[in-house]
N, C-alpha and C. Protein backbone atom coordinates (compact mmCIF):
# COMPACT_ATOMS: atom_id res chain seq x y z
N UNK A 1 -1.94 -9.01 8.30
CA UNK A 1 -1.91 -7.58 8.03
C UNK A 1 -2.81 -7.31 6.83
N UNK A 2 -3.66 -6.26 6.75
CA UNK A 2 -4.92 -5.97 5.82
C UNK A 2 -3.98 -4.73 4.98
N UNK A 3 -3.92 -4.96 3.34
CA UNK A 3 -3.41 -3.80 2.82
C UNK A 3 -4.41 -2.84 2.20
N UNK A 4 -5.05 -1.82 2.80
CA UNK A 4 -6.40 -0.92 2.06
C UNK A 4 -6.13 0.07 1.66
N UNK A 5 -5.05 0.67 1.82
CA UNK A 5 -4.47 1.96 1.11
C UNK A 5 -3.79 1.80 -0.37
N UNK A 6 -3.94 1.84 -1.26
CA UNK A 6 -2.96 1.51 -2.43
C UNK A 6 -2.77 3.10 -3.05
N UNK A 7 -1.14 3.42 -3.85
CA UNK A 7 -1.27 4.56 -4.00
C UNK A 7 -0.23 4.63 -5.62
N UNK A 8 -0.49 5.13 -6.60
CA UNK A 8 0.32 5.24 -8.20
C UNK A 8 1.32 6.03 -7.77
N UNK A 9 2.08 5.88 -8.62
CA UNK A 9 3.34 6.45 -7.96
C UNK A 9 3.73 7.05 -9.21
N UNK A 10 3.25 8.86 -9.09
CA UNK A 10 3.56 9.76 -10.58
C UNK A 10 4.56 10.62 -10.09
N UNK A 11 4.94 11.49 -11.14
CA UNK A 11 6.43 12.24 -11.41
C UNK A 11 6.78 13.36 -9.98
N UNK A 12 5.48 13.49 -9.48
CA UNK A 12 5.55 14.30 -8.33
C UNK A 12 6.05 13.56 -7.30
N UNK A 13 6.03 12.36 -7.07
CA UNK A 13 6.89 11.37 -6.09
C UNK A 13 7.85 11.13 -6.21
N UNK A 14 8.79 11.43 -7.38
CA UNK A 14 10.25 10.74 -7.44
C UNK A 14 10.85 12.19 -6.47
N UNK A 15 11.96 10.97 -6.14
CA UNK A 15 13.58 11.79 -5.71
C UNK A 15 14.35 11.91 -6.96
N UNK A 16 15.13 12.94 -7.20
CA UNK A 16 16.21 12.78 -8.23
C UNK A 16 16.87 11.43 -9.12
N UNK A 17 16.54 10.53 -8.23
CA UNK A 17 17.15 9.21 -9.14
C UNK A 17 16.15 8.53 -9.66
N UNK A 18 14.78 9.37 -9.75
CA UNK A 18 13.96 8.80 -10.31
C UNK A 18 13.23 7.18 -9.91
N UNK A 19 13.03 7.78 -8.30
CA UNK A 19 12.56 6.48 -8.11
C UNK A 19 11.76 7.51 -6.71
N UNK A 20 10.79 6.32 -5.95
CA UNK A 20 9.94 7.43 -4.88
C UNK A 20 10.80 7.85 -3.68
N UNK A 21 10.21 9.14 -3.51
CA UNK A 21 10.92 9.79 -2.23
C UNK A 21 10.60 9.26 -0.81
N UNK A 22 11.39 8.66 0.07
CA UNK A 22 11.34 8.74 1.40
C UNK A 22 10.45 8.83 1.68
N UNK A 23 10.66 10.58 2.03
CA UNK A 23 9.59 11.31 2.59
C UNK A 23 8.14 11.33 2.23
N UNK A 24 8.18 11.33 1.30
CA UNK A 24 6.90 11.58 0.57
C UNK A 24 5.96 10.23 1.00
N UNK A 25 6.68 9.18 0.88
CA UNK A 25 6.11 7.55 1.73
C UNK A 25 5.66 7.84 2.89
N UNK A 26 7.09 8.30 4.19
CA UNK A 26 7.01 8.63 5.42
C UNK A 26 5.53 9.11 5.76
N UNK A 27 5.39 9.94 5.15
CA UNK A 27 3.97 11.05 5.21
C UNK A 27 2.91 10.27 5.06
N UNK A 28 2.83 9.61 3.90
CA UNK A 28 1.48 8.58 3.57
C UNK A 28 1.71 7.44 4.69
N UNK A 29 2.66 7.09 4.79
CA UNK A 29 2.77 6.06 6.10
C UNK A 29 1.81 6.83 7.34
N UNK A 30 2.58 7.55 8.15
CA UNK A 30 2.00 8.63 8.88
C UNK A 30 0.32 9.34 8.78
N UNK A 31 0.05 9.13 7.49
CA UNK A 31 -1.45 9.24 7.29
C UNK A 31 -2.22 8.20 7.49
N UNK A 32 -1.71 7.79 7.48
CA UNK A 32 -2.65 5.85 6.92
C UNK A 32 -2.55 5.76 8.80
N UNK A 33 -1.37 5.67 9.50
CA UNK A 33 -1.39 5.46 10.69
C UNK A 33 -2.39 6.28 11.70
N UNK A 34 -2.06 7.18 11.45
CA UNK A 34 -3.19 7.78 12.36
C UNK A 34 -4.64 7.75 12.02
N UNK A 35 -5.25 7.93 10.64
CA UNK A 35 -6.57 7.34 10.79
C UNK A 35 -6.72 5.95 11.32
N UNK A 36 -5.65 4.73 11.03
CA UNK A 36 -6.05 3.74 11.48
C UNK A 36 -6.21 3.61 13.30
N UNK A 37 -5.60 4.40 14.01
CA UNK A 37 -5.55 4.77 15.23
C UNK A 37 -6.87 5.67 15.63
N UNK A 38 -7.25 6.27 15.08
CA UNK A 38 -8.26 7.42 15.28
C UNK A 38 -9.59 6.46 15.16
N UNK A 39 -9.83 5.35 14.24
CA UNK A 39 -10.49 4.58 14.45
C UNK A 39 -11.24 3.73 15.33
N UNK A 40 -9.71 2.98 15.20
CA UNK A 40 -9.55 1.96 16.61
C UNK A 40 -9.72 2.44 17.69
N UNK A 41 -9.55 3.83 18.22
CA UNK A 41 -9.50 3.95 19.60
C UNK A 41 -10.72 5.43 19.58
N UNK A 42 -11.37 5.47 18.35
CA UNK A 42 -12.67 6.14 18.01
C UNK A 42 -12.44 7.76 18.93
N UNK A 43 -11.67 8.13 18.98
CA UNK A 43 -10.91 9.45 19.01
C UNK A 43 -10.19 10.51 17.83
N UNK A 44 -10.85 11.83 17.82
CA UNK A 44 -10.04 12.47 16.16
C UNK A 44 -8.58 12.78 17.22
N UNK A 45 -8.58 12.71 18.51
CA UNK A 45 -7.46 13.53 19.37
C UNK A 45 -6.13 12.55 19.27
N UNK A 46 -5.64 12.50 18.50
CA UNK A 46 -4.75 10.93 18.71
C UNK A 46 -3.26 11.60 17.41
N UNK A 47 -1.95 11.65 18.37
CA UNK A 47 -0.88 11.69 17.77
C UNK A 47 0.40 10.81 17.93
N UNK A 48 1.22 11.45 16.95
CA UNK A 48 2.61 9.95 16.58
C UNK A 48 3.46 10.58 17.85
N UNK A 49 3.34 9.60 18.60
CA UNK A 49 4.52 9.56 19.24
C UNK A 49 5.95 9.03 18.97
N UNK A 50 5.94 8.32 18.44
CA UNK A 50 7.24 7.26 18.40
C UNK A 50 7.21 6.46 16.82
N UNK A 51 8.41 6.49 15.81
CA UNK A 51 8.07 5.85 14.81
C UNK A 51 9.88 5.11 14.68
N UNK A 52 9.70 3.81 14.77
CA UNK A 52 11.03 2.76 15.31
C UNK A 52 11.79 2.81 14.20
N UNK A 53 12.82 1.75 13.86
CA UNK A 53 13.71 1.63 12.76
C UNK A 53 12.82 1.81 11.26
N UNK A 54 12.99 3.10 10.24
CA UNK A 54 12.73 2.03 8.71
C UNK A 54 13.55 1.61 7.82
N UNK A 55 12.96 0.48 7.73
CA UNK A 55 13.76 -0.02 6.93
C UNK A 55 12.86 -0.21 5.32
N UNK A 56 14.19 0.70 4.70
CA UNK A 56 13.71 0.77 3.11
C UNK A 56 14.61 -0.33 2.54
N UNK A 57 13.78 -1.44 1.71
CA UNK A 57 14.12 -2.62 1.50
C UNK A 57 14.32 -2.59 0.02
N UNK A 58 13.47 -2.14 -0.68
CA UNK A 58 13.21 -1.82 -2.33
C UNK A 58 12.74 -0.14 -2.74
N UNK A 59 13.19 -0.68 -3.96
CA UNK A 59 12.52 1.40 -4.60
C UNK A 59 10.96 0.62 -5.32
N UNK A 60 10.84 2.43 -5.18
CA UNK A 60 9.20 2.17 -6.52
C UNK A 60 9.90 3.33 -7.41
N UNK A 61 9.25 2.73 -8.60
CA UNK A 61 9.69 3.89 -9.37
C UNK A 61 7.82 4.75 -10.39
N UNK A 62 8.06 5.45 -10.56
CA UNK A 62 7.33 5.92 -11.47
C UNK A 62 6.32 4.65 -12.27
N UNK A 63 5.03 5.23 -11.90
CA UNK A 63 3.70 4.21 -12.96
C UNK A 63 3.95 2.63 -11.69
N UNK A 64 4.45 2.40 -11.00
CA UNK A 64 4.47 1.51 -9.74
C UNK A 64 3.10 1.75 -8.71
N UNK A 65 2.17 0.84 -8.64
CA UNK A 65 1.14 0.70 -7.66
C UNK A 65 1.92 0.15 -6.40
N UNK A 66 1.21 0.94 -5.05
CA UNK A 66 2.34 0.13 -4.24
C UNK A 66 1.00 0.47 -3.26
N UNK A 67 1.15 -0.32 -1.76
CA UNK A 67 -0.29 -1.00 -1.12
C UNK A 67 0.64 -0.52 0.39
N UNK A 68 -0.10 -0.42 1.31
CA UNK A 68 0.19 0.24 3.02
C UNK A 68 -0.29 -0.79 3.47
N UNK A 69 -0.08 -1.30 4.71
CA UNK A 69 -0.41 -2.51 5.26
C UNK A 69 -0.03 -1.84 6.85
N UNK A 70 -1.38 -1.56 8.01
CA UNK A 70 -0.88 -1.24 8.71
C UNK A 70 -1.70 -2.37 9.94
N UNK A 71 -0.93 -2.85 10.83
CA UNK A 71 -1.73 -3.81 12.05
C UNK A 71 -1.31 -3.55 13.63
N UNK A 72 -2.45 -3.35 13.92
CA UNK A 72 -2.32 -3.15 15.60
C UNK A 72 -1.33 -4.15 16.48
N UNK A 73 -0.33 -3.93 16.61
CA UNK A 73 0.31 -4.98 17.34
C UNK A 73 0.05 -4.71 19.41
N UNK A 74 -0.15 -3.54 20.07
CA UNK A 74 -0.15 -3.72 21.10
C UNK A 74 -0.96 -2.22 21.34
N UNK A 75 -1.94 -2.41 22.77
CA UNK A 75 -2.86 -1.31 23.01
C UNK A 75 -2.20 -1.10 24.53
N UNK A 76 -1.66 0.05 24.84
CA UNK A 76 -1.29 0.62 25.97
C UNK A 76 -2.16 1.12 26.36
N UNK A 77 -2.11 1.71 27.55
CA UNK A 77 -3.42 2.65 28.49
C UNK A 77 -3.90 3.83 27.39
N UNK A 78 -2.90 4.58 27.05
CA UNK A 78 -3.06 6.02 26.10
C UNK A 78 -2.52 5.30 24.64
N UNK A 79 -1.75 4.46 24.71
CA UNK A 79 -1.29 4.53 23.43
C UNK A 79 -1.67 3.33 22.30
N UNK A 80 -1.40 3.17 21.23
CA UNK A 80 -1.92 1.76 20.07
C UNK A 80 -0.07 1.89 19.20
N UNK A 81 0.46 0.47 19.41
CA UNK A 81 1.60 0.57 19.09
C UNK A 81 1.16 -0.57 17.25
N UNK A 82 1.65 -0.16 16.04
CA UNK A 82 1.51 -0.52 15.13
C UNK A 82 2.62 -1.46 14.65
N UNK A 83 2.56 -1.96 13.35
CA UNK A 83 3.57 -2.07 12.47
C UNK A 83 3.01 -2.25 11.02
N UNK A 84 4.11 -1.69 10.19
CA UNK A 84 3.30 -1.04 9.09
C UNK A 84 4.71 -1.56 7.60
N UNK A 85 4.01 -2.10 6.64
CA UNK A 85 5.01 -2.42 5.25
C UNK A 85 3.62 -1.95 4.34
N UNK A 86 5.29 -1.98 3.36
CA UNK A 86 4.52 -0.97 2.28
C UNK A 86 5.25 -1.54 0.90
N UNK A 87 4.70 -2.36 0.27
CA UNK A 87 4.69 -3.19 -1.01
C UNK A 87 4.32 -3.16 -1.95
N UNK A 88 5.15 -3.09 -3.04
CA UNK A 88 4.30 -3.13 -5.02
C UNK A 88 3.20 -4.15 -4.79
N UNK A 89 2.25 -3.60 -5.50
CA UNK A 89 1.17 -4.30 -5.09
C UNK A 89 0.70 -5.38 -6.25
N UNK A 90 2.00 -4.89 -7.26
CA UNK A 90 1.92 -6.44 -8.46
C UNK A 90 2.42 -7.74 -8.63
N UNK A 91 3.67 -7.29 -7.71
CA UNK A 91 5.06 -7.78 -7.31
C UNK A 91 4.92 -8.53 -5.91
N UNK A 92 4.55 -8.18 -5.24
CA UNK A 92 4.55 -8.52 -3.44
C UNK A 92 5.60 -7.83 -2.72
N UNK A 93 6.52 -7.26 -3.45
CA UNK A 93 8.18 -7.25 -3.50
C UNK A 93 7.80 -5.77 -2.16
N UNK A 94 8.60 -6.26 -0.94
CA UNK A 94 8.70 -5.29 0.00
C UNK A 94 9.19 -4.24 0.14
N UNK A 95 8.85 -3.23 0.25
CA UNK A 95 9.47 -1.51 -0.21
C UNK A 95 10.08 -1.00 1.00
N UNK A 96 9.13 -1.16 2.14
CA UNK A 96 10.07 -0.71 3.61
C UNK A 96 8.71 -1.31 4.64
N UNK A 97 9.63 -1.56 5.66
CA UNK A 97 9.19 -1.93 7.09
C UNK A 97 8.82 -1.34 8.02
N UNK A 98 8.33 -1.32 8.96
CA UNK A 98 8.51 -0.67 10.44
C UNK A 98 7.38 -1.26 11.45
N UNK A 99 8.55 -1.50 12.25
CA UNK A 99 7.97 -2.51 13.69
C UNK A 99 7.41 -2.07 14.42
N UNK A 100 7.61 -0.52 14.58
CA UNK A 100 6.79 0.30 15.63
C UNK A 100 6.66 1.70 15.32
N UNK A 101 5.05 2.05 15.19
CA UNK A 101 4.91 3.46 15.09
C UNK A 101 3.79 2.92 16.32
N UNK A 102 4.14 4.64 17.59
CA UNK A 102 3.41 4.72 18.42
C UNK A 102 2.52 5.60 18.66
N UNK A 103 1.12 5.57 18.82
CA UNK A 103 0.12 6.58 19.03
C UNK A 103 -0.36 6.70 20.06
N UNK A 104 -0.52 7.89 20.72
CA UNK A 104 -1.16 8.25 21.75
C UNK A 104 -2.32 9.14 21.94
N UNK A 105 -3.31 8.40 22.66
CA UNK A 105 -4.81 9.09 23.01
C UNK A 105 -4.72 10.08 23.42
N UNK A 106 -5.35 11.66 22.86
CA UNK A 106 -5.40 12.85 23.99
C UNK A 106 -6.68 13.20 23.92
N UNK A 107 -6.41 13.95 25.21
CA UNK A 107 -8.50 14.72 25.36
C UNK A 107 -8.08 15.73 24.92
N UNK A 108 -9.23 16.34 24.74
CA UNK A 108 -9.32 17.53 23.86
C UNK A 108 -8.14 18.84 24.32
N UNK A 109 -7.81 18.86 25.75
CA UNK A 109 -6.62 19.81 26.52
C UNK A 109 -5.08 19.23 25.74
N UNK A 110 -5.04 18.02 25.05
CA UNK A 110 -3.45 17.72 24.63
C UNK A 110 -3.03 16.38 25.53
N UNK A 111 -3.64 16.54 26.83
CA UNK A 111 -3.10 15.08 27.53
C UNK A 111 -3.16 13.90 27.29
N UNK A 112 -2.47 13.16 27.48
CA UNK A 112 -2.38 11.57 27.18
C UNK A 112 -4.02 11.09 28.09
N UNK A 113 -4.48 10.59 27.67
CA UNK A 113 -5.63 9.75 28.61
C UNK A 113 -5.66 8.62 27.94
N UNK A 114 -6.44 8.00 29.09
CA UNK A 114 -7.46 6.30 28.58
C UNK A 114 -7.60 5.76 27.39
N UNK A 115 -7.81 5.24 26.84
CA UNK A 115 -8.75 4.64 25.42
C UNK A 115 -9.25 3.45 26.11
N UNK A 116 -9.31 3.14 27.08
CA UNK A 116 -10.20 1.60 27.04
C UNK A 116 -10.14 0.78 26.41
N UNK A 117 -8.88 0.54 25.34
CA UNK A 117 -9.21 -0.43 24.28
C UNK A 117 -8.14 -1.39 24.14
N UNK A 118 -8.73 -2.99 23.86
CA UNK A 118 -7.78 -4.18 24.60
C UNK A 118 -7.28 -5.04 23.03
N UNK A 119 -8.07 -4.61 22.22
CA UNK A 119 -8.17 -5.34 21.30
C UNK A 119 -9.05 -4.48 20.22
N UNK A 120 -8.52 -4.78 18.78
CA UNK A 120 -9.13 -4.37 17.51
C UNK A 120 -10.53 -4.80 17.47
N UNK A 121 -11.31 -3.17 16.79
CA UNK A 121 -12.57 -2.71 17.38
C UNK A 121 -12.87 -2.59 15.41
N UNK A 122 -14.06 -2.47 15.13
CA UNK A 122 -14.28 -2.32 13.89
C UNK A 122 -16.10 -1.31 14.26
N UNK A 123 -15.72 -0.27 13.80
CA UNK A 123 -16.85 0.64 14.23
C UNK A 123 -17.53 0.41 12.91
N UNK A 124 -19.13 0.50 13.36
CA UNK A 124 -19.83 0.40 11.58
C UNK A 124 -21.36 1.01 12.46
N UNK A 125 -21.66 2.55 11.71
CA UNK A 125 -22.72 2.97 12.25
C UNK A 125 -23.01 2.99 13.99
N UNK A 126 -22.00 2.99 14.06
CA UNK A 126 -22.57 2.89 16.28
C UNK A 126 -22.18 1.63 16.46
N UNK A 127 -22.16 0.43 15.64
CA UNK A 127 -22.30 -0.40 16.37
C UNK A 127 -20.28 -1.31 16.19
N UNK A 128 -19.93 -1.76 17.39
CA UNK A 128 -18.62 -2.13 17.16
C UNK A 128 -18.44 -3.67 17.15
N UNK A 129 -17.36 -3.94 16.16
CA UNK A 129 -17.84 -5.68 16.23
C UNK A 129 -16.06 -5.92 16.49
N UNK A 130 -16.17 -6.79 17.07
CA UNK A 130 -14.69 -7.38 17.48
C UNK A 130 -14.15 -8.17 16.92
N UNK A 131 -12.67 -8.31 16.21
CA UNK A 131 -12.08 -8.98 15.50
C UNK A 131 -11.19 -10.20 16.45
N UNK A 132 -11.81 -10.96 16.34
CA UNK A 132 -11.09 -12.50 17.04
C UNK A 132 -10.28 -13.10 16.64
């Protein structure tokens, strides 16, 4: 799993107990996922279908660097099924899990279609190189 998102964690992120909100993760999770999908399957048309158990394992609190780690685990006809942790990035120490967030390809009308894609694609200028 590649971690390229890293994010500080200031006063606008806490929940009341002074440590980061859920939600506020959920969302950056959810961001990080769909560009990484929009990528891979080189479509801007691409939404969350499905996001599985999370499991919040540790807090961050305030002045905490913490890192997104998201990896293609399975490519359906329309869809790219993920799994995604999200870790202090000083610590290693695991913040929350999730085994499955699901994305699905649409054409420009909203429908599920195709992506053609069997395996992680790495686009650079036009040209795509395949990760083995």
């Amino acid at each position: 799993m590649n971690f390229y998102t890293r994010k500080w964690i200031k006063p606008e992120d806490l929940n009341p107990n002074g440590t980061l909100f859920g939600g506020t993760l959920l969302r950056w999770i959810d961001e990080e996922a769909v560009i990484y999908a929009i990528v891979q399957l080189g479509n801007p048309f691409v939404v969350t279908k499905y996001i599985s158990e999370i499991n919040f394992v540790s807090s961050a609190k305030q002045g905490d660097i913490i890192e997104m780690g998201i990896e293609a685990v399975t490519f359906g006809t329309t869809s790219l099924t993920m799994r995604c942790e999200v870790r202090n990035k000083i610590t290693r120490k695991t913040i929350l899990s999730i085994d499955k967030l699901v994305f699905v390809n649409l054409d420009e009308d909203g429908n599920p279609t195709p992506h053609n894609k069997t395996e992680i694609t790495y686009a650079y200028i036009g040209i795509e190189k395949t990760n083995k």
